[in-house]
Protein backbone atom coordinates (compact mmCIF):
# COMPACT_ATOMS: atom_id res chain seq x y z
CA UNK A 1 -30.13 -90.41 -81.40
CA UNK A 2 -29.98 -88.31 -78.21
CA UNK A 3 -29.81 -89.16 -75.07
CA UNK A 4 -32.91 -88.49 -72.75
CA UNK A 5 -32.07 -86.53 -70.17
CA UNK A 6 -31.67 -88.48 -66.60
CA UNK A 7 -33.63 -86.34 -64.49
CA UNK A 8 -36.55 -86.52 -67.12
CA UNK A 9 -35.95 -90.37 -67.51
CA UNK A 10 -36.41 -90.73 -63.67
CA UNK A 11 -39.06 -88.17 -63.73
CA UNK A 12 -36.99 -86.10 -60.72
CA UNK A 13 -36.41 -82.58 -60.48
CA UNK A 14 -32.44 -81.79 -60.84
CA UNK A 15 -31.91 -80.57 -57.38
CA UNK A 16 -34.06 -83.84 -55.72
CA UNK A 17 -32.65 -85.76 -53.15
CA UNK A 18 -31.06 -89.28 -52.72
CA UNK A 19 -34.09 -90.39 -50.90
CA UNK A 20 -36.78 -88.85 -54.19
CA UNK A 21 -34.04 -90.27 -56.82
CA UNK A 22 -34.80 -93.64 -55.20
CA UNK A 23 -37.89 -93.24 -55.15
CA UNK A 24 -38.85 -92.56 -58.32
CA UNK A 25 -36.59 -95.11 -59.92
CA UNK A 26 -38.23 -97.83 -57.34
CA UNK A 27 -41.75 -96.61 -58.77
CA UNK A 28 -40.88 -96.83 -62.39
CA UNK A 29 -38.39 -99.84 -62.56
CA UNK A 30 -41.73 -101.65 -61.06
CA UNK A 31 -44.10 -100.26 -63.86
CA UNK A 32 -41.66 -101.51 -66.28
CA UNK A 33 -39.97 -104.58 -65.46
CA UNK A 34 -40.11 -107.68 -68.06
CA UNK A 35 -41.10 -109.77 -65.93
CA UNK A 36 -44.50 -107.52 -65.84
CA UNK A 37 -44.30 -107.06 -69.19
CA UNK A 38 -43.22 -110.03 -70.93
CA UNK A 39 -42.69 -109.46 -74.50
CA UNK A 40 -42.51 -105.67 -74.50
CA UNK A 41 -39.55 -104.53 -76.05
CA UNK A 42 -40.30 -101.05 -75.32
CA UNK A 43 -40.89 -101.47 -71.33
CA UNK A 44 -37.26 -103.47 -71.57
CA UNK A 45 -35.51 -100.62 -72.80
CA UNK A 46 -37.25 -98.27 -70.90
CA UNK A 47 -36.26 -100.25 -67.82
CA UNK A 48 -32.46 -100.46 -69.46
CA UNK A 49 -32.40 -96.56 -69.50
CA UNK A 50 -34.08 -96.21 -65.80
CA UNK A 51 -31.14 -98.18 -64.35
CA UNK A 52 -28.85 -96.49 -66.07
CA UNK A 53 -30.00 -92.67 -65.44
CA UNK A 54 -29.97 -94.03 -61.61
CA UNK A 55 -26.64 -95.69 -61.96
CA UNK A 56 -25.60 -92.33 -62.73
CA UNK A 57 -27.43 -89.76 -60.31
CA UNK A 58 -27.07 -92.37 -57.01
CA UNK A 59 -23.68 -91.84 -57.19
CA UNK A 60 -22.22 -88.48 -55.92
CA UNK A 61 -19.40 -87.70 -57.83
CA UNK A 62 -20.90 -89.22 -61.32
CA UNK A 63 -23.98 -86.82 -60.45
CA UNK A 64 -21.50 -83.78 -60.34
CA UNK A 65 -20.12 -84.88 -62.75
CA UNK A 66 -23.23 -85.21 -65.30
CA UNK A 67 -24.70 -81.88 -63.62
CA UNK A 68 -21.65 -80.12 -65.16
CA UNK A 69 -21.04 -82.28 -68.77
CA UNK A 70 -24.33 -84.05 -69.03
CA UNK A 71 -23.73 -87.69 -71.32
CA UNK A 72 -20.31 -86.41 -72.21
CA UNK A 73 -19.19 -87.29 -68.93
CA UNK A 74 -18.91 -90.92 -69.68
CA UNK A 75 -18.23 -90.80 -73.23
CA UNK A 76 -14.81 -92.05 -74.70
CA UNK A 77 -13.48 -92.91 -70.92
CA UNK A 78 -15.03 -90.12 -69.45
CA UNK A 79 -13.07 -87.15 -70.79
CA UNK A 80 -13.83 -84.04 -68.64
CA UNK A 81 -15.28 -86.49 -65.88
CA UNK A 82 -12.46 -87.20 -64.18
CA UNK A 83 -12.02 -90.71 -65.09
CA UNK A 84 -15.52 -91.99 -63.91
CA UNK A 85 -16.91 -95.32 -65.35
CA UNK A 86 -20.09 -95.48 -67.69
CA UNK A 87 -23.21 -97.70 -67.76
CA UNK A 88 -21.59 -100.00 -69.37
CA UNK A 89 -18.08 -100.34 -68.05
CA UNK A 90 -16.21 -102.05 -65.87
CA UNK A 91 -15.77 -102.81 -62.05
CA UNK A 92 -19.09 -104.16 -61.63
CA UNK A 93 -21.23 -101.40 -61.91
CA UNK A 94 -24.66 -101.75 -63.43
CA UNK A 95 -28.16 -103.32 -62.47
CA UNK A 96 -26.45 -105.79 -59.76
CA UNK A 97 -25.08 -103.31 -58.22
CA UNK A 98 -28.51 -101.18 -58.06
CA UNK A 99 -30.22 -104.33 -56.46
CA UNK A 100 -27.64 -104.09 -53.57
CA UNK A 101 -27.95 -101.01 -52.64
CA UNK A 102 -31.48 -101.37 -52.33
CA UNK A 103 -31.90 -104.85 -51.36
CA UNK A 104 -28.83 -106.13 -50.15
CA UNK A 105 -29.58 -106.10 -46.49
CA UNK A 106 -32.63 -108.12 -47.28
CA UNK A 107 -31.05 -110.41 -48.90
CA UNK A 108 -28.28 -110.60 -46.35
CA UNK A 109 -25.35 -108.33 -48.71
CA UNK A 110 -22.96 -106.18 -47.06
CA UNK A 111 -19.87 -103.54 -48.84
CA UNK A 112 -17.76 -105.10 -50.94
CA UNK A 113 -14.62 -106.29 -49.13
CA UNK A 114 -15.69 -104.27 -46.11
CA UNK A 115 -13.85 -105.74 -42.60
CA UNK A 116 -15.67 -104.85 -40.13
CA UNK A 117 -14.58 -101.83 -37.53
CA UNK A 118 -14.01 -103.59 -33.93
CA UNK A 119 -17.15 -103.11 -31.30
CA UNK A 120 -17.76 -99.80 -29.42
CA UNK A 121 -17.41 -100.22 -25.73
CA UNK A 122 -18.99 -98.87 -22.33
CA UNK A 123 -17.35 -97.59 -19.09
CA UNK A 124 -19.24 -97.25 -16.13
CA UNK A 125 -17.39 -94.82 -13.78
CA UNK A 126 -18.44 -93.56 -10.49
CA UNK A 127 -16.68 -90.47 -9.10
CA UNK A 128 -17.10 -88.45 -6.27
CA UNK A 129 -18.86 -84.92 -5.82
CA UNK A 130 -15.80 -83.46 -5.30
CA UNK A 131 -13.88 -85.21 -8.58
CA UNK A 132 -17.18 -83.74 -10.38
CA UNK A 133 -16.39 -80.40 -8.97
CA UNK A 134 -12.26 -80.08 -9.59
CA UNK A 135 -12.15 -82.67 -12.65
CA UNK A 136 -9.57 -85.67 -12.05
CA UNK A 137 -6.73 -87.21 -14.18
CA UNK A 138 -6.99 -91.31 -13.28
CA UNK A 139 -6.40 -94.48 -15.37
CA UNK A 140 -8.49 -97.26 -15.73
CA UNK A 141 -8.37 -100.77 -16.66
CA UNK A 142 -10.56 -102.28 -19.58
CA UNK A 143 -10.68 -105.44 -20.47
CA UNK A 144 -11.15 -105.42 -24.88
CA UNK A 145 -9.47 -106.95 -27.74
CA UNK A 146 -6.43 -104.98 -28.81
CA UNK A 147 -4.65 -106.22 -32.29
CA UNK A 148 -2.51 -109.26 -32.16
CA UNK A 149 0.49 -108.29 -31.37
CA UNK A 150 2.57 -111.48 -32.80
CA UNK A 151 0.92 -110.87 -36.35
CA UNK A 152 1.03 -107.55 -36.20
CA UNK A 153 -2.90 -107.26 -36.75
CA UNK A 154 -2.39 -109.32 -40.14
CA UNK A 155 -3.44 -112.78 -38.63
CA UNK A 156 -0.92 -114.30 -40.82
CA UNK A 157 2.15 -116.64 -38.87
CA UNK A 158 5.32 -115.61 -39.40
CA UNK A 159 5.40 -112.55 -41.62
CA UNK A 160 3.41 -113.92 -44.30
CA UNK A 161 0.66 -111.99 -46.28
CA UNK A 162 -3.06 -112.97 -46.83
CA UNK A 163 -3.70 -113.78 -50.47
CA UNK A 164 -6.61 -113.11 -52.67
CA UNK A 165 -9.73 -115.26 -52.14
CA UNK A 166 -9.72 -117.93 -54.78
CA UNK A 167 -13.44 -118.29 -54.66
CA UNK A 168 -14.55 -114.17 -55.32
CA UNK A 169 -10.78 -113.51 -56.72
CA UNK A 170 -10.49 -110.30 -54.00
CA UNK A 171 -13.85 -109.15 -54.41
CA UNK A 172 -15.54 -109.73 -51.30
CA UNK A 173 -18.83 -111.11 -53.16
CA UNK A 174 -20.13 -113.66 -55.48
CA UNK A 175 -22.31 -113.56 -57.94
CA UNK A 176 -25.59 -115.67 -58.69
CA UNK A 177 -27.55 -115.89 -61.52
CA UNK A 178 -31.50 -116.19 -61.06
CA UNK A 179 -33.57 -115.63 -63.30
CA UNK A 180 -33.27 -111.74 -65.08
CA UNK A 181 -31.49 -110.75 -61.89
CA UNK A 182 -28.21 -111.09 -61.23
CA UNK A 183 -27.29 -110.73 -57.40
CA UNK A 184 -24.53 -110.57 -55.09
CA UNK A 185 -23.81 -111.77 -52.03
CA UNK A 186 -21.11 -111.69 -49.49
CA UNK A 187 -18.15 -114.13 -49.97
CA UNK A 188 -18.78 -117.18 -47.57
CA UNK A 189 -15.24 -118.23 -47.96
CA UNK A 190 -13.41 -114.70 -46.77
CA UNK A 191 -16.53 -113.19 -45.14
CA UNK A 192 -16.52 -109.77 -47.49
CA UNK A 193 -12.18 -109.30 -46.82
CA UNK A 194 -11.31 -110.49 -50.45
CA UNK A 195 -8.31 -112.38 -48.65
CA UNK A 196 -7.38 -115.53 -47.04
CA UNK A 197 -5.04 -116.47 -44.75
CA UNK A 198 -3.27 -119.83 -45.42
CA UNK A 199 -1.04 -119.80 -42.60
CA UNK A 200 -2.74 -118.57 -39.15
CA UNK A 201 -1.38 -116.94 -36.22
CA UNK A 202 -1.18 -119.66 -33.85
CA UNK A 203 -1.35 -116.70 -30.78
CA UNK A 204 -4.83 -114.99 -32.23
CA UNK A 205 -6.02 -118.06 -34.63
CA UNK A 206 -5.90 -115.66 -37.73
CA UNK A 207 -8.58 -113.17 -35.91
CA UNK A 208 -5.33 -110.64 -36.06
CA UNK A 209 -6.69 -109.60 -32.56
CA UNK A 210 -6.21 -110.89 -28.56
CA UNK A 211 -8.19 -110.48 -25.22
CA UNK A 212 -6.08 -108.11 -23.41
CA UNK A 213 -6.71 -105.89 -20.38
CA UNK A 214 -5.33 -102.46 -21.04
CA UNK A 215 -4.63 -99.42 -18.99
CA UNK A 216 -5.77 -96.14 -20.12
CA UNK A 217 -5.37 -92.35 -18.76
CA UNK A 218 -8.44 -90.40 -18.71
CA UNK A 219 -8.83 -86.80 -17.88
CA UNK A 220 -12.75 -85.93 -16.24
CA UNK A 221 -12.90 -82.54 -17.21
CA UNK A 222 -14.33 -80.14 -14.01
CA UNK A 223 -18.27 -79.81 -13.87
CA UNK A 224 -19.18 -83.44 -15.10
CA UNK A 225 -22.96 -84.22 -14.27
CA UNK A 226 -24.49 -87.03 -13.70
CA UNK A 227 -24.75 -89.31 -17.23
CA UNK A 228 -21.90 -87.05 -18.92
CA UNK A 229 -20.73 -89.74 -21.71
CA UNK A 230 -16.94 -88.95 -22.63
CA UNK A 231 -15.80 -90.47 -26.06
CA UNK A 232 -12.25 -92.03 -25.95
CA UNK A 233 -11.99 -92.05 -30.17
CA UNK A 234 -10.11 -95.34 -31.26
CA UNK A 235 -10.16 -96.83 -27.65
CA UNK A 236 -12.78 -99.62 -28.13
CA UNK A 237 -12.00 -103.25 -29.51
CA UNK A 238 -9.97 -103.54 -32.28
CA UNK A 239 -11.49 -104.72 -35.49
CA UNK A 240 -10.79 -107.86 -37.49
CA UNK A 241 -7.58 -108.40 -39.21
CA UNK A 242 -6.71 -104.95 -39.33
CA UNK A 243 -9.39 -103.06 -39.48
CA UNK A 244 -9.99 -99.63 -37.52
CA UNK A 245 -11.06 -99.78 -33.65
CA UNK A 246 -14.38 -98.77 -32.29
CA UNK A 247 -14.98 -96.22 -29.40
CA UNK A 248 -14.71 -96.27 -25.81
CA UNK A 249 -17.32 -94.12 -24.27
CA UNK A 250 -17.20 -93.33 -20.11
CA UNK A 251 -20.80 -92.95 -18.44
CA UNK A 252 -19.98 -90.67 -15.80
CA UNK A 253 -21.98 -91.42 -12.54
CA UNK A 254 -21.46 -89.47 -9.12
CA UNK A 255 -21.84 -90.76 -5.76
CA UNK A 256 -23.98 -89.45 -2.82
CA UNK A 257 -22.38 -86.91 -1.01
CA UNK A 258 -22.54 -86.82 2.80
CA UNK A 259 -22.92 -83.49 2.96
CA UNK A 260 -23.66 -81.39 -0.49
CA UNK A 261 -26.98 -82.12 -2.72
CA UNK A 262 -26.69 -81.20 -6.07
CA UNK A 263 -28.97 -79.21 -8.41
CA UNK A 264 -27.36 -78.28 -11.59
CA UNK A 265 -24.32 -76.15 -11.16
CA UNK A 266 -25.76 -74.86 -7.36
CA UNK A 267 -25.08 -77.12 -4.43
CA UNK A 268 -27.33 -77.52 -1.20
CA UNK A 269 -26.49 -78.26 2.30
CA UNK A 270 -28.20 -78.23 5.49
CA UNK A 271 -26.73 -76.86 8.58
CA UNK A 272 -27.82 -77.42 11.89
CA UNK A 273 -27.92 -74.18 14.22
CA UNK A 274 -27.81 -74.02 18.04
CA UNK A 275 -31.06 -72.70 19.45
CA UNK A 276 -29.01 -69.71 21.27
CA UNK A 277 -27.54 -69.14 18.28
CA UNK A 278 -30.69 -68.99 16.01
CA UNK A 279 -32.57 -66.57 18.99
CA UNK A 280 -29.86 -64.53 19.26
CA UNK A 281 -27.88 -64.33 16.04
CA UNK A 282 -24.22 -65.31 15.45
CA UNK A 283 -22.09 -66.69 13.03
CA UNK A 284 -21.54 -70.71 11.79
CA UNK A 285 -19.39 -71.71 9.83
CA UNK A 286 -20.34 -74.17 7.02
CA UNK A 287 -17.40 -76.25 4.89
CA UNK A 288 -17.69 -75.54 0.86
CA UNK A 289 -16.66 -78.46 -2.02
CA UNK A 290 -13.06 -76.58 -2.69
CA UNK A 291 -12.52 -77.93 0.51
CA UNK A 292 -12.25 -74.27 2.59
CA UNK A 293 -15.13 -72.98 4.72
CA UNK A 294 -17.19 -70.23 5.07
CA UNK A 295 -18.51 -68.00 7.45
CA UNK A 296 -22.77 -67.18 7.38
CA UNK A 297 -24.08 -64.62 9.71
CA UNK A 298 -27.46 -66.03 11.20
CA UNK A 299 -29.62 -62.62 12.08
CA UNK A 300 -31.44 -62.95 15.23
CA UNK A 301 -35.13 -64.79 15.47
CA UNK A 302 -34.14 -66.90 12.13
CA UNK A 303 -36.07 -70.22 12.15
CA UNK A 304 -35.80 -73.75 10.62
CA UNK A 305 -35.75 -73.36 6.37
CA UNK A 306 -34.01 -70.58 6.26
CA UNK A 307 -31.46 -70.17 3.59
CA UNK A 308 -28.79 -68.11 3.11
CA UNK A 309 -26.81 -67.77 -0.50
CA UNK A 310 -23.08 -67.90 -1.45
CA UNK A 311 -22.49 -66.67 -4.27
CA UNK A 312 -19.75 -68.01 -6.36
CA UNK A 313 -19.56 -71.27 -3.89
CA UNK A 314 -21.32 -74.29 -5.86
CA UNK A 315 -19.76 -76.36 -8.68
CA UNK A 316 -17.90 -75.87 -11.80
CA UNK A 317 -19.64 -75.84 -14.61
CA UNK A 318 -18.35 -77.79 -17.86
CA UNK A 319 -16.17 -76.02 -20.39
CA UNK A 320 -16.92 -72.83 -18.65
CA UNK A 321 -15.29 -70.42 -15.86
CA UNK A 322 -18.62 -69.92 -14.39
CA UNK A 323 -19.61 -71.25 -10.86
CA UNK A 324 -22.73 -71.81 -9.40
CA UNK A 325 -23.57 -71.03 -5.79
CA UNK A 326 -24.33 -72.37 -2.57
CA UNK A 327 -27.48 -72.58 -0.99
CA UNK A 328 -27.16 -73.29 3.49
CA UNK A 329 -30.72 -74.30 4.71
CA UNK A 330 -30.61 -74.19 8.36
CA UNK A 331 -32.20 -76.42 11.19
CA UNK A 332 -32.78 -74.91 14.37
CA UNK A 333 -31.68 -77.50 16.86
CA UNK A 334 -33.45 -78.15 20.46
CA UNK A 335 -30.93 -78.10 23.23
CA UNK A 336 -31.38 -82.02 24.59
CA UNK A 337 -29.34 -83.20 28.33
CA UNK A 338 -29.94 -80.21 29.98
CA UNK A 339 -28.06 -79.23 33.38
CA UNK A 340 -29.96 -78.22 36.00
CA UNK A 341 -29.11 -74.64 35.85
CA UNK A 342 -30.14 -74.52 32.22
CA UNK A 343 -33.36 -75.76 33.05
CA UNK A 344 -34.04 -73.15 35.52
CA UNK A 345 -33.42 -70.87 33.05
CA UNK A 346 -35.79 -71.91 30.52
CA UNK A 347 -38.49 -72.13 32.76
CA UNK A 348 -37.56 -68.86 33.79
CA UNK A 349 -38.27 -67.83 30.89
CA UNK A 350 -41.35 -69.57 30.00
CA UNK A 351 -42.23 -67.85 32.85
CA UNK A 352 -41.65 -64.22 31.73
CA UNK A 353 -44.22 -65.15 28.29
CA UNK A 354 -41.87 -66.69 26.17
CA UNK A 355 -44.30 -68.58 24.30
CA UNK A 356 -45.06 -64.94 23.18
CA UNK A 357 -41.87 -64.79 21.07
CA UNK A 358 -42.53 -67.57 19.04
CA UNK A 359 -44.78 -66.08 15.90
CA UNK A 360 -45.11 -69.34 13.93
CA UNK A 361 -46.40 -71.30 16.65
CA UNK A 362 -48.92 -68.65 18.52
CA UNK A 363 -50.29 -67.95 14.56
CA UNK A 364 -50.86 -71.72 14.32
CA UNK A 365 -52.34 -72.05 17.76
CA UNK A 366 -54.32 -69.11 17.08
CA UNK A 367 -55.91 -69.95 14.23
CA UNK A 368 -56.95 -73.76 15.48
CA UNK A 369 -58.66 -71.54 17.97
CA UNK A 370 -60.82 -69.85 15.54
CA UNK A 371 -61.39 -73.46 13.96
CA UNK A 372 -63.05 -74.96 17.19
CA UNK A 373 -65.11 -71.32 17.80
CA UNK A 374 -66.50 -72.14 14.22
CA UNK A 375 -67.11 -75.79 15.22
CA UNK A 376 -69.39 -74.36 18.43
CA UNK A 377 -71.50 -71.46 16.57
């Protein structure tokens, strides 16, 4: 008798995803489990043939291979399937393994003889503005769990090799039978690893890892910002007995600057500006982040808030040649200690109107005039 095809059996189109597969097995594997139809030989073995279409089709390369040979694929070992297992085989496929997958972390399963990868780790680093703006090459010292160094990572003494756990014989789980299910769970005796260790490293207790502070070099590219995260692959805590390290990841933060603001890739900076020098015009000079300066002519008459543009002048920007620019605001400072000569002079030239030459002020003045001739009409 032929084989149904999966797809139908499932009730899924043949290009659905992982996500539909599952759920239209979880839909009909409820409508027809015995244990909601007791006695029902027909909703058993459509049930059997529901696991075993999704056996098939959750599984990426027996899905290619069943899109390409259909049921042939895992007939007589699999010929033309490149070796892959059937329903029936081996290895522990089947139902159990189905319930896993979609119940295991309910039940408190994990990956068959899966060690754990060691713990990602975070870096705080505070750098300067002008770090941010040239990039830096420093080290750093982080205290993590690097692999045992007397065991070689193994956490066995003295050369010797873990051995198979006795209780799952190397599979990381262990089976229990209740009631039509069979489920597995994670080894209690090896923790998932499949292996022992009879003899422990007495320097890292069998862990196959140590506390250790350890230097590293890291290179802050130029035009960081402010919460730039920089990935050090491999650099976090070792994992257990061997197993691959996690991440160390840098959270850039920059300090105030006494001088620059920062906004994006332009910088700001306020500059204050002799009175003389803002009536009359002149040059300042005004310092940039490469560490130079720079020369801004003021035009005569300029007041407080104005701002003047550098092009070219501001920070790097990240992975790019680009700059941004600078912006100088200036503040237009009133002469304080005056000699007595000085003082003659300004009232000298109070004198000769010059309350007239200040715009801002005799527009404000003049319009609170008009506000009090309103007040009296």
């Amino acid at each position: 008798m032929a084989k149904t095809d999966y797809y139908e059996t499932l009730g899924a189109a043949k290009g659905a995803s992982k996500e539909d597969l599952k759920k239209a097995y979880r839909k009909l594997a409820m409508q027809h489990h015995p244990d909601r139809n007791p006695g029902d030989a027909e909703a058993e073995r459509k049930f059997k043939e529901l696991n075993e279409a999704y056996d098939v089709l959750k599984d990426d390369q027996k899905r290619a291979a069943y899109d390409r040979f259909g049921h042939a694929a895992f007939e007589n070992g699999g010929g033309g399937g490149g070796g892959f297992e059937g329903f029936a085989g081996g290895g522990g496929g089947g139902f159990a393994d189905i319930f896993e997958e979609m119940f295991g972390d309910f039940m408190g399963g994990g990956r068959r003889g899966a060690q754990g990868r060691g713990s990602d780790l975070r870096y705080n680093m505070g750098i300067s503005l002008e770090e941010a703006f040239k990039g830096n090459q420093t080290e750093i010292r982080v205290p993590t769990s690097v692999s045992c160094e007397s065991c070689n990572g193994s956490g066995a003494e003295g050369g010797s090799k873990p051995i198979s756990c006795p209780s799952c014989q190397g599979r990381g789980k262990i089976r229990a039978q209740q009631g039509f299910f069979t489920i597995e769970r994670t080894c209690p005796s090896c923790g998932g690893a499949g292996q022992v260790i009879e003899n422990p490293c007495r320097t890292c207790q069998g862990a196959g890892r140590q506390r250790k502070e350890k230097t590293l070099s890291v290179n802050i590219p130029p035009g960081v910002e402010e919460g730039t995260r920089i990935r050090l692959a491999g650099e976090g805590e070792a994992g257990m007995r061997g197993a691959p390290p996690g991440d160390l990841y840098l959270f850039i933060t920059i300090q105030p600057h006494p001088i620059f603001n920062r906004e994006g890739a332009d910088i700001h900076c306020r500059v204050p500006v002799p009175m003389a020098t803002a009536s009359l015009g002149g040059q300042i000079e005004v310092p940039t982040i490469e560490g130079g300066r720079a020369r801004v002519a003021v035009p005569e008459g300029s007041q407080t808030g104005r701002q003047f543009r550098l092009k070219g002048k501001g920070m790097s920007v990240l992975r790019s040649p680009a700059r941004g620019d600078m912006y100088v605001e200036i503040a237009v400072e009133t002469p304080m200690n005056l000699t007595k000569k000085q003082r003659e002079l300004l009232e000298e030239f109070r004198r000769e109107g010059g309350d007239q030459t200040n715009p801002q002020s005799q527009g404000f003045f003049d319009k609170v005039k008009e506000f009090f001739d309103d007040l009296t009409e």
